[in-house]
Protein backbone atom coordinates (compact mmCIF):
# COMPACT_ATOMS: atom_id res chain seq x y z
CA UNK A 1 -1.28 -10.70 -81.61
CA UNK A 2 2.29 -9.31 -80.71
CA UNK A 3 5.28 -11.66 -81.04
CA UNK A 4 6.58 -12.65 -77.61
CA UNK A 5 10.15 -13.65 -76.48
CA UNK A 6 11.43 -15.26 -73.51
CA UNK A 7 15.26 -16.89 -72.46
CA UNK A 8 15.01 -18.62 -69.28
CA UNK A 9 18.31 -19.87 -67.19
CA UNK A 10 17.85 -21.95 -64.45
CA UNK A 11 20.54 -22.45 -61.50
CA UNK A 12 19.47 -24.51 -58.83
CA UNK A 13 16.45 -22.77 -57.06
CA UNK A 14 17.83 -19.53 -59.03
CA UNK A 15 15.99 -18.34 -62.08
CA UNK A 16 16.64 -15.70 -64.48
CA UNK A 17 14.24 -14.85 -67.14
CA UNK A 18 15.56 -12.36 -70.39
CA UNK A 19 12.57 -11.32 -71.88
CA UNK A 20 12.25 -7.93 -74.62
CA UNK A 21 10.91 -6.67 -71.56
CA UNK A 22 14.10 -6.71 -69.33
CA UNK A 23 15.65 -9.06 -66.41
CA UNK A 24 13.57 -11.31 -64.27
CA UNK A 25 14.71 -13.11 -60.94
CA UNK A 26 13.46 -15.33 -59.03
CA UNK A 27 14.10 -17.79 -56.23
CA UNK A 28 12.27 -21.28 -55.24
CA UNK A 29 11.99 -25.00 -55.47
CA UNK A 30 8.95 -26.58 -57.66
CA UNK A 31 5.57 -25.56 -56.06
CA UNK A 32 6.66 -22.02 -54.38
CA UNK A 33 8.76 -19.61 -56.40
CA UNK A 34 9.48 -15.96 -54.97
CA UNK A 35 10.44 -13.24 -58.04
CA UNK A 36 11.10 -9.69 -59.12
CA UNK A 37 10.38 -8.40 -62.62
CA UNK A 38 12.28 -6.47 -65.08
CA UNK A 39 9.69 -3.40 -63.47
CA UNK A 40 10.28 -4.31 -60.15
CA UNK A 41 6.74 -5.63 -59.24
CA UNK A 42 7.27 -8.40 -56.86
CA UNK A 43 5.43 -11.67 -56.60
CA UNK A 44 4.77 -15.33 -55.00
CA UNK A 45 3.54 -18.07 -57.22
CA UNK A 46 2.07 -20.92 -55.03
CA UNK A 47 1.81 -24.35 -58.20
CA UNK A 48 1.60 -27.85 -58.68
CA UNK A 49 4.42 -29.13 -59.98
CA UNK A 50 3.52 -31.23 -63.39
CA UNK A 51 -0.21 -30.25 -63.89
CA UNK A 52 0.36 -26.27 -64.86
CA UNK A 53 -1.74 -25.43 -62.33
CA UNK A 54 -0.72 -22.00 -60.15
CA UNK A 55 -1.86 -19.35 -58.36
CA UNK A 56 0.02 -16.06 -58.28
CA UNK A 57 0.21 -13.01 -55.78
CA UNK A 58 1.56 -9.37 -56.62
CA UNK A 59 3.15 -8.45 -53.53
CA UNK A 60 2.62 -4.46 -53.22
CA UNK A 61 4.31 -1.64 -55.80
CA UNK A 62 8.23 -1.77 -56.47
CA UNK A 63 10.39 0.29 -54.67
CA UNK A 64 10.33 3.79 -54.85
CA UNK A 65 6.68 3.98 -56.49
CA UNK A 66 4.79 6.33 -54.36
CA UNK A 67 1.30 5.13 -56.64
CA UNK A 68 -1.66 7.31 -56.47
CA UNK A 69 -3.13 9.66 -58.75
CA UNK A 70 -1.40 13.08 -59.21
CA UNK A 71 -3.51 15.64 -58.61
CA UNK A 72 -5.01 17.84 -61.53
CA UNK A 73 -3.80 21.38 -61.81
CA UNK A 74 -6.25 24.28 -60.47
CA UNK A 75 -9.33 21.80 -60.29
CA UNK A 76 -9.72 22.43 -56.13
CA UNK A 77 -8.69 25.80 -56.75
CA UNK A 78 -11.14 26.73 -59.19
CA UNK A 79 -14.10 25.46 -57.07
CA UNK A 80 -12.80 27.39 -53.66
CA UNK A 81 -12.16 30.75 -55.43
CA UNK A 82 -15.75 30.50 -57.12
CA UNK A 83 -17.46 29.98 -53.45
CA UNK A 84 -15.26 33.14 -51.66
CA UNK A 85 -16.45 35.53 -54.45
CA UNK A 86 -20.07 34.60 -54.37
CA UNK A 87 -23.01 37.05 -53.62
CA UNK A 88 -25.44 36.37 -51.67
């Protein structure tokens, strides 16, 4: 198990996080908290205040991230160029 740090800041409903990851924000009152990450993901955390109960929901890919698998090199090619040059 990895050591962990984490700095939290709280002003009013604004929260910044400083972890060794980067810069969190994120904006709320107790129970509904909206926030960024230092990667950008985005997410809603829906809690009960005092029991450590909560749910969380990602809330699609940070800006700019197309997502998706890049295709491999020559792998379609390779199977069209065998079925031009076959004999029948």
């Amino acid at each position: 198990m990895g050591w962990r740090f984490r700095r939290t800041l709280n002003l009013g409903p604004l929260r910044g996080t400083l972890s060794k990851s980067g810069l969190g924000l994120s904006f709320g009152v107790p129970g509904i908290r909206l926030g960024v990450g230092p990667d950008g993901r985005r997410q809603l955390t829906l809690g009960f205040p005092g029991l450590g109960v909560s749910w969380t929901k990602s809330l699609g890919r940070p800006r700019g991230d197309v997502g998706g698998e890049a295709p491999r090199l020559g792998t379609a090619m390779r199977g069209e160029r065998n079925s031009e040059f076959v004999d029948d």
